[in-house]
C-alpha atoms as a PDB file:
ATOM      1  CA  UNK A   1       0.000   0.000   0.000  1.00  0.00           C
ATOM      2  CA  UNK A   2       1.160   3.286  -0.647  1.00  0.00           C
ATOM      3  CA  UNK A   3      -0.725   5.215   2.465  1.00  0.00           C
ATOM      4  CA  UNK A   4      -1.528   3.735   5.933  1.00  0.00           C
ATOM      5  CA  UNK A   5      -3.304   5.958   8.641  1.00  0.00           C
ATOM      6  CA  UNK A   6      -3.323   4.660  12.041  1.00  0.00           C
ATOM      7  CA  UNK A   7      -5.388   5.584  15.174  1.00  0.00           C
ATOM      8  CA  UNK A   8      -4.134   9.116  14.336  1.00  0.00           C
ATOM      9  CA  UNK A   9      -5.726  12.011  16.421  1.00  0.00           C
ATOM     10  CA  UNK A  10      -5.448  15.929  16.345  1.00  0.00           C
ATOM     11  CA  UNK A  11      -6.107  18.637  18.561  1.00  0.00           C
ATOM     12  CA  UNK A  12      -6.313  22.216  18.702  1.00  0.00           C
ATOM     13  CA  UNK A  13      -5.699  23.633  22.183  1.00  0.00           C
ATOM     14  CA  UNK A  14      -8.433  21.724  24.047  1.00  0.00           C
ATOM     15  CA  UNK A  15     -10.742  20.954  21.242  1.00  0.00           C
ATOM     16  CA  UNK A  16     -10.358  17.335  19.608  1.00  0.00           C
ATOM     17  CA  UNK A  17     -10.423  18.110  15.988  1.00  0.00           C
ATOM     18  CA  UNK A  18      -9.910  14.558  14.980  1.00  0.00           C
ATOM     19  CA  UNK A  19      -9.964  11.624  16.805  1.00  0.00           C
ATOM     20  CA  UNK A  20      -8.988   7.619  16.092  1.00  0.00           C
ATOM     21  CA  UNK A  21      -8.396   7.680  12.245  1.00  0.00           C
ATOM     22  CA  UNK A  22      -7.793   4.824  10.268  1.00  0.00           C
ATOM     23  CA  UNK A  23      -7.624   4.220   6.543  1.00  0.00           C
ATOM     24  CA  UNK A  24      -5.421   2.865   3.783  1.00  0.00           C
ATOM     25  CA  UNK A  25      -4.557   3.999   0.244  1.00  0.00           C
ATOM     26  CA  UNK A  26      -3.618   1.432  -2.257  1.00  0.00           C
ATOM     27  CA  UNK A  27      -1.628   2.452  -5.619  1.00  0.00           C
ATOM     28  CA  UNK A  28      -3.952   3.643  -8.353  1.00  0.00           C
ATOM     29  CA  UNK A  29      -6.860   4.510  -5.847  1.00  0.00           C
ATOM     30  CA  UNK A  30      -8.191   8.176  -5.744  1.00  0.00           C
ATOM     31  CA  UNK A  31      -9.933   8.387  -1.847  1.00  0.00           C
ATOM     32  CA  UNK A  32     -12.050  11.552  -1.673  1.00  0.00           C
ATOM     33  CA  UNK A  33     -12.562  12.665   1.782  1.00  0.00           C
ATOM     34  CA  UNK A  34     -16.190  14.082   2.336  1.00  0.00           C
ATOM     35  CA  UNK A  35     -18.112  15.741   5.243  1.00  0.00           C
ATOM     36  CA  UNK A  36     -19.841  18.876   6.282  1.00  0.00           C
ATOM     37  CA  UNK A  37     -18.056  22.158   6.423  1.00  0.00           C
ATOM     38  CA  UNK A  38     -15.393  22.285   9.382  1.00  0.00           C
ATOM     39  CA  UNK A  39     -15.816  18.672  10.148  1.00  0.00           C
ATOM     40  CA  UNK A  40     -11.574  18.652   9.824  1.00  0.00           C
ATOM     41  CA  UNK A  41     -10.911  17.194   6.059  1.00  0.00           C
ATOM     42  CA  UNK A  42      -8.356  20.139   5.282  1.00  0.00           C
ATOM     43  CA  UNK A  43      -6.696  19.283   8.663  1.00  0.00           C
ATOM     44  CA  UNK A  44      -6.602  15.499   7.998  1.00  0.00           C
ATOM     45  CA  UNK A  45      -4.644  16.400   4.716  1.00  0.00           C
ATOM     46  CA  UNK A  46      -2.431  18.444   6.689  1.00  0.00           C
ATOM     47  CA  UNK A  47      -1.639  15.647   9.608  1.00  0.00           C
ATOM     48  CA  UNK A  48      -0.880  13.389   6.729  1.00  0.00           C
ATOM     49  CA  UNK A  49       2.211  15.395   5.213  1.00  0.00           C
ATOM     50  CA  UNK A  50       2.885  16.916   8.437  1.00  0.00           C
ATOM     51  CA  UNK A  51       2.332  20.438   7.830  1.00  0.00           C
ATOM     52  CA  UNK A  52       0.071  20.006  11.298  1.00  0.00           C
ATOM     53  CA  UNK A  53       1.928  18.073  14.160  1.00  0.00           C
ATOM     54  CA  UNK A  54      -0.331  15.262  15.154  1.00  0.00           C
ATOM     55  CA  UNK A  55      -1.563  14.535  18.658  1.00  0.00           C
ATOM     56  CA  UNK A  56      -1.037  10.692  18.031  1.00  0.00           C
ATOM     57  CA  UNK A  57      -0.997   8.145  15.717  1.00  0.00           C
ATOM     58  CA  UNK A  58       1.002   6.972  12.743  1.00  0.00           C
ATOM     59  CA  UNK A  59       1.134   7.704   9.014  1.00  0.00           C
ATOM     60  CA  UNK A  60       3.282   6.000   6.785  1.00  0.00           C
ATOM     61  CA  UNK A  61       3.950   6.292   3.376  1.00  0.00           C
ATOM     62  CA  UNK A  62       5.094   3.515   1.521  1.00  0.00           C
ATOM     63  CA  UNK A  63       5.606   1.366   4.775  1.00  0.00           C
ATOM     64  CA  UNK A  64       8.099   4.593   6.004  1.00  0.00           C
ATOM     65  CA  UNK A  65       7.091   6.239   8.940  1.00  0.00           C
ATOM     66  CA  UNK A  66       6.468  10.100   8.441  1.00  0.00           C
ATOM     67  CA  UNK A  67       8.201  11.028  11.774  1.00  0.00           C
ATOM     68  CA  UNK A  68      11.379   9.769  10.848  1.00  0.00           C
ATOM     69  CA  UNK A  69      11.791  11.802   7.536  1.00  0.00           C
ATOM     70  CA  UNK A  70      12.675  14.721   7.523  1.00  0.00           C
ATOM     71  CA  UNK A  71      10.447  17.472   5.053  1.00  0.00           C
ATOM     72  CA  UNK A  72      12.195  17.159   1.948  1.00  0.00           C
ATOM     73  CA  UNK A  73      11.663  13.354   2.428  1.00  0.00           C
ATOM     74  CA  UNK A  74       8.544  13.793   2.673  1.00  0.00           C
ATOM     75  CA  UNK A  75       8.171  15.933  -0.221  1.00  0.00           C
ATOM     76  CA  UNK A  76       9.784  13.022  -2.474  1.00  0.00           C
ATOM     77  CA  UNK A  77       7.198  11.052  -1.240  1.00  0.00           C
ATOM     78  CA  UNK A  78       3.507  12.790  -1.362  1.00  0.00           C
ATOM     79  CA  UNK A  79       2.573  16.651  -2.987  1.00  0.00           C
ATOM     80  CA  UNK A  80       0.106  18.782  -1.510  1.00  0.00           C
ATOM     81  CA  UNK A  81      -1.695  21.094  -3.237  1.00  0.00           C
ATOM     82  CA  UNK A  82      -3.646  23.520  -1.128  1.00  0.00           C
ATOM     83  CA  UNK A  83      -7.082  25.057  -1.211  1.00  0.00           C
ATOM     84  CA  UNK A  84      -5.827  29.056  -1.918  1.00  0.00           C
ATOM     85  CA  UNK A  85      -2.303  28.902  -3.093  1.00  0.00           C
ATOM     86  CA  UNK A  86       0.234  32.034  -2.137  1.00  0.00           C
ATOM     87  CA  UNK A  87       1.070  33.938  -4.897  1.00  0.00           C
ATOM     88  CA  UNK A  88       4.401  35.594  -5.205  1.00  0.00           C
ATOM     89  CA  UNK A  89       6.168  37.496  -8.329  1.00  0.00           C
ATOM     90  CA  UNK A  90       7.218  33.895 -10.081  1.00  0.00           C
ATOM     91  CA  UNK A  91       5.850  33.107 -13.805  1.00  0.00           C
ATOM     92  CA  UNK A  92       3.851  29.949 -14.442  1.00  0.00           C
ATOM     93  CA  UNK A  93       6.961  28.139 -15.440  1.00  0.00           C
ATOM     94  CA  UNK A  94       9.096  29.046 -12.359  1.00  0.00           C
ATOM     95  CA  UNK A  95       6.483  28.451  -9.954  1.00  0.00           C
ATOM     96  CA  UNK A  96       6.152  24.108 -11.483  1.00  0.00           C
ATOM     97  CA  UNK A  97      10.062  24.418 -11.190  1.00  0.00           C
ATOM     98  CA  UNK A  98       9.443  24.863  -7.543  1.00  0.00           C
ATOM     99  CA  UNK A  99       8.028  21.120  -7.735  1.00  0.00           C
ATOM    100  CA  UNK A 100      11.571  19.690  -8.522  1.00  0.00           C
ATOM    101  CA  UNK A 101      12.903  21.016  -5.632  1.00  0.00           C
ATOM    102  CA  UNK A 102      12.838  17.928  -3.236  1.00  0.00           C
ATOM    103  CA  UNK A 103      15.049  16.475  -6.246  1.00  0.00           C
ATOM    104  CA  UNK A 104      17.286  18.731  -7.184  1.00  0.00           C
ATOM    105  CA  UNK A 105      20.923  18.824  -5.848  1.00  0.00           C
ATOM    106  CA  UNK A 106      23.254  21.539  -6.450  1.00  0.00           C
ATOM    107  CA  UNK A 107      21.690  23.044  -9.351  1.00  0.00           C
ATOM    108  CA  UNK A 108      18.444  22.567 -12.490  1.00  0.00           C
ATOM    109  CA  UNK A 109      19.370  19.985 -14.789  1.00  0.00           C
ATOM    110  CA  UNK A 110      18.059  20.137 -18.170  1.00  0.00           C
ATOM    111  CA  UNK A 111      15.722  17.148 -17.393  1.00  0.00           C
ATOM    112  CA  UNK A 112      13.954  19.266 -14.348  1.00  0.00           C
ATOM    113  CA  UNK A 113      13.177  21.472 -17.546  1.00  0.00           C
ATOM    114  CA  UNK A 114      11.970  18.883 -19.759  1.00  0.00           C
ATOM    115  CA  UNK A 115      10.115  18.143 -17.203  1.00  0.00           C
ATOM    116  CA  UNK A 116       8.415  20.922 -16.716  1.00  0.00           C
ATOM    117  CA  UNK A 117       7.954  21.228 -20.494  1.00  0.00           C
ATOM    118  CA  UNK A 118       6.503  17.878 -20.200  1.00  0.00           C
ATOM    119  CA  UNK A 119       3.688  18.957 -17.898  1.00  0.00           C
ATOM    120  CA  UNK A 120       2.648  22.125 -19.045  1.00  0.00           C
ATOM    121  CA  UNK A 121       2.460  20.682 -22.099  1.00  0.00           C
ATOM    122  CA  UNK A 122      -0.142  17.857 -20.453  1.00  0.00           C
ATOM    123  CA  UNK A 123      -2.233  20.766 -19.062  1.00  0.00           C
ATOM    124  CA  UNK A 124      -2.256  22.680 -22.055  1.00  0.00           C
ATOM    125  CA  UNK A 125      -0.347  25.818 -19.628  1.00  0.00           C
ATOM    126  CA  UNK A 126       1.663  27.112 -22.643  1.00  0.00           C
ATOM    127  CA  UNK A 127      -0.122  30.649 -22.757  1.00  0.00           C
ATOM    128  CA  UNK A 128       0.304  30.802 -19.027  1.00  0.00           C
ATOM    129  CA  UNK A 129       3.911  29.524 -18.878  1.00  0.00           C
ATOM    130  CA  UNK A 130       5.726  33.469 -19.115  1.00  0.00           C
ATOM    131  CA  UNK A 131       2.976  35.063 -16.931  1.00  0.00           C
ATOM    132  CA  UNK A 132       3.246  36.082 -13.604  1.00  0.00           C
ATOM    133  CA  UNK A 133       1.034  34.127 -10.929  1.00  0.00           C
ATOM    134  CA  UNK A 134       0.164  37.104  -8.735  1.00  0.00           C
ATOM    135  CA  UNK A 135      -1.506  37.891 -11.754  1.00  0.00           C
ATOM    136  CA  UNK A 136      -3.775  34.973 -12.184  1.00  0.00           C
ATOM    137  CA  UNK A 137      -7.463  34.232 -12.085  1.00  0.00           C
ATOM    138  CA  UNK A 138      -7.948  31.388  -9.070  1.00  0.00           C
ATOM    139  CA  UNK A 139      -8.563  29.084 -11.625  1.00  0.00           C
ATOM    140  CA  UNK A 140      -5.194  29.715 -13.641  1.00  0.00           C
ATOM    141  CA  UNK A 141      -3.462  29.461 -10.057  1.00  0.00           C
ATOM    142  CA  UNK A 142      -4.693  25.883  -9.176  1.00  0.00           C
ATOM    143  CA  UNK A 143      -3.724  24.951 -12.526  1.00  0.00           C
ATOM    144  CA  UNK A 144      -0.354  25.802 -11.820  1.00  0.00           C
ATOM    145  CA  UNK A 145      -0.445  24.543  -8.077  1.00  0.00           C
ATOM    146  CA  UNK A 146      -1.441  21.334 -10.062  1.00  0.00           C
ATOM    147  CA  UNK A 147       1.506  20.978 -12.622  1.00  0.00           C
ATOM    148  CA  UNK A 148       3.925  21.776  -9.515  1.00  0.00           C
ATOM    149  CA  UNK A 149       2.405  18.558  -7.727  1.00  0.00           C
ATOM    150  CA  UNK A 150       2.627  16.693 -10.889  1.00  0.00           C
ATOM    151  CA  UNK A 151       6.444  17.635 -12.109  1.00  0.00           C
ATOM    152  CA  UNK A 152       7.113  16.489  -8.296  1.00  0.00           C
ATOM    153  CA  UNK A 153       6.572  13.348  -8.858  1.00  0.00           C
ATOM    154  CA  UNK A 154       5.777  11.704  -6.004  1.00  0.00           C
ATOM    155  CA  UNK A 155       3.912   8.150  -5.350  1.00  0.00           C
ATOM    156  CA  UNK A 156       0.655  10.060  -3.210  1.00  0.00           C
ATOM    157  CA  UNK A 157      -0.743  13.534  -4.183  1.00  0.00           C
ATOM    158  CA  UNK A 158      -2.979  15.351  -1.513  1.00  0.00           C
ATOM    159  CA  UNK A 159      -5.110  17.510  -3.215  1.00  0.00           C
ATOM    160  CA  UNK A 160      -7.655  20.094  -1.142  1.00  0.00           C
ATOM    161  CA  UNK A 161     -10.599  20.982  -2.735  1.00  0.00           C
ATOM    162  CA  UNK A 162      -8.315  20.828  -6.221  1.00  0.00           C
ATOM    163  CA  UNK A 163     -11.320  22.282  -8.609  1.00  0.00           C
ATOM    164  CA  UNK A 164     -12.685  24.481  -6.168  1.00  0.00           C
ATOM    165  CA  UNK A 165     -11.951  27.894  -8.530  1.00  0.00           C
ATOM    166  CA  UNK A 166     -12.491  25.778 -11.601  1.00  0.00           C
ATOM    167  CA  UNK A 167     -15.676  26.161 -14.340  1.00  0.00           C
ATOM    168  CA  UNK A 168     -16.909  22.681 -15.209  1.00  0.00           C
ATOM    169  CA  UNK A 169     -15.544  22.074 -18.692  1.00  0.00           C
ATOM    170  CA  UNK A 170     -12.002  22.585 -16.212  1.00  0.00           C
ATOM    171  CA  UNK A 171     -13.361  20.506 -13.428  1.00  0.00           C
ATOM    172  CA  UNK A 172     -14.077  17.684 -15.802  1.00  0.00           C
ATOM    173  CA  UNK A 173     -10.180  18.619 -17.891  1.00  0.00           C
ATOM    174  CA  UNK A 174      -8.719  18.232 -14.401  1.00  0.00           C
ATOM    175  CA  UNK A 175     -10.024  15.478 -12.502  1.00  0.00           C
ATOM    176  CA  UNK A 176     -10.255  13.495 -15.660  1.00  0.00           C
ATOM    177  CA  UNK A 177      -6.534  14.058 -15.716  1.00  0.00           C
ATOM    178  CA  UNK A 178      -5.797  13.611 -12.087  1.00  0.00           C
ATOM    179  CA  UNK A 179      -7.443  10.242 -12.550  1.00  0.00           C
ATOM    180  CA  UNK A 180      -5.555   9.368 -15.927  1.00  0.00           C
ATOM    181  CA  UNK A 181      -2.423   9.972 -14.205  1.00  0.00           C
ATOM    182  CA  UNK A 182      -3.164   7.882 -10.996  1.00  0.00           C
ATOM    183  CA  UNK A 183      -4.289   4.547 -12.822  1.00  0.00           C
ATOM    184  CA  UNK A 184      -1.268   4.706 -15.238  1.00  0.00           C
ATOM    185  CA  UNK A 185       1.333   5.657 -13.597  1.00  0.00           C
ATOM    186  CA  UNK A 186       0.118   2.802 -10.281  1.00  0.00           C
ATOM    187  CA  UNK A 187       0.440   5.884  -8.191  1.00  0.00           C
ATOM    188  CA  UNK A 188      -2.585   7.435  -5.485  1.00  0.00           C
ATOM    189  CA  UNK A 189      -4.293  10.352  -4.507  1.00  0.00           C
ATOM    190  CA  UNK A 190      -6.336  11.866  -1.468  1.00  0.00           C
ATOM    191  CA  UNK A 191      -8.368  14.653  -2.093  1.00  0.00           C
ATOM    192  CA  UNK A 192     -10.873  16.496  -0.231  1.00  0.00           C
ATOM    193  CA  UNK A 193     -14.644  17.946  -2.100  1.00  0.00           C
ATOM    194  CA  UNK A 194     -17.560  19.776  -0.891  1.00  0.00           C
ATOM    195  CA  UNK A 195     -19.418  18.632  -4.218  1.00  0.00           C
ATOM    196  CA  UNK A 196     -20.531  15.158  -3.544  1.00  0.00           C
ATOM    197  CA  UNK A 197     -21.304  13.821  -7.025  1.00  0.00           C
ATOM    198  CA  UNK A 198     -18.278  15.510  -8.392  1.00  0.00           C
ATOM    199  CA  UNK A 199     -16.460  12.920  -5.679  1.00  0.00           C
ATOM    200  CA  UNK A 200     -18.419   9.636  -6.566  1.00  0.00           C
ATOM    201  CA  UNK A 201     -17.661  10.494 -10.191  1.00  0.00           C
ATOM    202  CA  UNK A 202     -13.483  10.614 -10.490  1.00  0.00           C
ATOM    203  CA  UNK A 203     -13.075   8.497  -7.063  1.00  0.00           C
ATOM    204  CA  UNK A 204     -12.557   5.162  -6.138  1.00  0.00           C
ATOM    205  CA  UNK A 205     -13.455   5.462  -2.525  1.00  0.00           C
ATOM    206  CA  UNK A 206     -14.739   7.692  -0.286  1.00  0.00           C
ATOM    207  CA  UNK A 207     -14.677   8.849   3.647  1.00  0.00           C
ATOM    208  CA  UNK A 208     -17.253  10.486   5.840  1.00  0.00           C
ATOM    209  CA  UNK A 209     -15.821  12.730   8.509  1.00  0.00           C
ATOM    210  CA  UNK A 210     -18.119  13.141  11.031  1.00  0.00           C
ATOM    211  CA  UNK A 211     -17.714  14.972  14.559  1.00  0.00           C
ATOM    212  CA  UNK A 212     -14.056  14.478  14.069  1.00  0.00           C
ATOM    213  CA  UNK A 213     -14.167  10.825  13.602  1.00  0.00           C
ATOM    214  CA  UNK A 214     -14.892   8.145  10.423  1.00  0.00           C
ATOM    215  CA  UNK A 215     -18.374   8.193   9.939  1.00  0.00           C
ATOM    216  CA  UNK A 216     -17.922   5.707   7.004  1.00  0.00           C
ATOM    217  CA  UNK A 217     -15.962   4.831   4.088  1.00  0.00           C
ATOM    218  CA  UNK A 218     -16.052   2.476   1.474  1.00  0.00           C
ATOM    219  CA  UNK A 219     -16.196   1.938  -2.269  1.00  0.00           C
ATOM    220  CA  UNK A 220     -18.015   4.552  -4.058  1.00  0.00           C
ATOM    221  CA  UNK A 221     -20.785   2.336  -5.708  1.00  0.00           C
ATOM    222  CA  UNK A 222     -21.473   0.972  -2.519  1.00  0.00           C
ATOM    223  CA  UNK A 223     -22.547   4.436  -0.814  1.00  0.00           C
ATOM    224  CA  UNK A 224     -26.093   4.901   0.708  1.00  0.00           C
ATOM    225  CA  UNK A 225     -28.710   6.906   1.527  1.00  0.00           C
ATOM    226  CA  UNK A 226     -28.549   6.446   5.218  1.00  0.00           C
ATOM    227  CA  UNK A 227     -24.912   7.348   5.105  1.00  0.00           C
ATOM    228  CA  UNK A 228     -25.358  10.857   3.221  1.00  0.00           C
ATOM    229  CA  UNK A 229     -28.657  11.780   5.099  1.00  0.00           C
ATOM    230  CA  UNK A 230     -26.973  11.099   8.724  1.00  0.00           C
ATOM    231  CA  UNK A 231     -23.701  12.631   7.585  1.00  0.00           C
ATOM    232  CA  UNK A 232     -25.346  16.093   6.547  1.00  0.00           C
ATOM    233  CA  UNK A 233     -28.854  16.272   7.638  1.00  0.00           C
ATOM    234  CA  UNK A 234     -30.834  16.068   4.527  1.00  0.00           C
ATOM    235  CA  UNK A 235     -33.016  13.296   2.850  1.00  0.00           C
ATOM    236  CA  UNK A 236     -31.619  12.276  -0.527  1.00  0.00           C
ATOM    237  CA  UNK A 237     -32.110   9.775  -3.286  1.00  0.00           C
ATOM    238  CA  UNK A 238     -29.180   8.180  -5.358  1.00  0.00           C
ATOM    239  CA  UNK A 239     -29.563   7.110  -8.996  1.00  0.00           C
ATOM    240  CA  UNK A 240     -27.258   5.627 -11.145  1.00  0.00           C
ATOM    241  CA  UNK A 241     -26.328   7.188 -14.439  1.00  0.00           C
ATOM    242  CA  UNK A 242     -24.126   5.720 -16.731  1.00  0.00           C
ATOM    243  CA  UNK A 243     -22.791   3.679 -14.223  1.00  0.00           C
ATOM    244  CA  UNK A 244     -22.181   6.103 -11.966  1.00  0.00           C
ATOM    245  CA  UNK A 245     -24.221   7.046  -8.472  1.00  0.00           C
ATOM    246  CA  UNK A 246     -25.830  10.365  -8.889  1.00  0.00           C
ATOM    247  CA  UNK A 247     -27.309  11.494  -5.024  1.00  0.00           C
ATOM    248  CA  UNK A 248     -30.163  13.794  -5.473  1.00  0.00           C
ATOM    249  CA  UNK A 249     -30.677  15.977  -2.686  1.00  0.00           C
ATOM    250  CA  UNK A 250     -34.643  16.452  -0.903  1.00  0.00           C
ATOM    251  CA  UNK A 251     -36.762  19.034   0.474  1.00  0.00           C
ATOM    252  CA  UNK A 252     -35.804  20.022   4.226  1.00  0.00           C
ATOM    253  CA  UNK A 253     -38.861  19.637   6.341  1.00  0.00           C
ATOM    254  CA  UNK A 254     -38.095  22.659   8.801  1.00  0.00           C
ATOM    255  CA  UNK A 255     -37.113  24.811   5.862  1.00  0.00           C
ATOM    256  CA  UNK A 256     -38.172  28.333   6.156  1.00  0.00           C
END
């Protein structure tokens, strides 16, 4: 497996944020994380690649235990790509450089740049490659944040709310190509969604955060109505279309 979670836990001052997690990732599996606003799915991402020090538990990543790398270890191992991305005065094609860093040694070889080529290429970027990202639309930004993740190559990508500035011819561009990526090259992602048919669409599996702890998780065509309704409130229906479960949300009964 390329991702074990165990019995990990965070906490913010006094508050448990997230308590007794434990999951797996296999290669070529795309796990969405899904839940209600604040339920801690942006903080599970960040426990993973230890941007957010853990209370306890253990993550490893490819059977190596997180706490005993150091961060550019970690960085050869799994890419994160956050929700808002910092901007600085870097073009397109400078900012996916970035990506190579956990490989490069004393200085850019002409392979990072092929590299880099490579990808922009695979996202169509060329337009954007000269201009400057503090310049961007959102949606040209997490484009970018995207090819940096990719030219990184690393076995596990952890991607937070990855089409969240996106239209939906993008949404479709992107995920479609997150997915083509993760099935042939045997590698996995985790990503967090608020859209839950967007999720059961381009993933594998899925997991329910709910009051800081696994609610439920499984494969996505096995996903039920009880599940949804108890994890945010709301009576729904699922349908399949084209092979794919559709959930259809109802009419609140103490709507105003």
């Amino acid at each position: 497996m390329i991702l074990n979670i165990i019995d990990l836990k965070f906490q913010y001052r006094s508050h448990n944020v997230l308590n007794n997690i434990n999951f797996t990732v296999q290669k070529g599996e795309i796990l969405t994380i899904l839940g209600p606003n604040g339920v801690g799915k942006t903080t599970l991402l960040k426990c993973i690649n230890s941007i957010l020090k853990r209370e306890k538990g253990d993550v490893y990543i490819n059977d190596k235990d997180t706490l005993k790398m150091n961060v550019t270890e970690i960085a050869k191992h799994m890419s994160y790509v956050a929700q808002n991305s910092e901007t600085a005065r870097l073009t397109a094609f400078d900012a996916i450089l970035l990506g190579r860093r956990p490989h490069i040694r004393w200085m850019i070889s002409k392979e990072d740049i092929k590299k880099v080529d490579a990808v922009i290429k695979q996202l169509n970027l060329q337009h954007l490659s000269l201009k400057y990202i503090d310049r961007m639309s959102g949606g040209e930004l997490q484009k970018v944040s995207l090819a940096r993740a990719f030219v990184q190559e690393t076995d596990l990508f952890l991607l937070d709310e990855p089409t969240s500035s996106l239209d939906l011819k993008n949404q479709a561009e992107i995920l479609g190509l997150i997915k083509r990526v993760v099935k042939e090259h045997d590698v996995a992602a985790v990503m967090t969604m608020h859209d839950l048919n967007t999720a059961l669409r381009y993933s594998d599996k899925y997991l329910f955060l709910h009051n800081g702890s696994i609610f439920g998780a499984g494969d996505v065509k096995d996903i039920s109505c009880s599940m949804v309704e108890s994890v945010y409130g709301i009576p729904v229906e699922i349908m399949q279309h084209n092979g794919y479960p559709v959930v259809i949300p109802g009419e609140l009964t103490n709507a105003a």
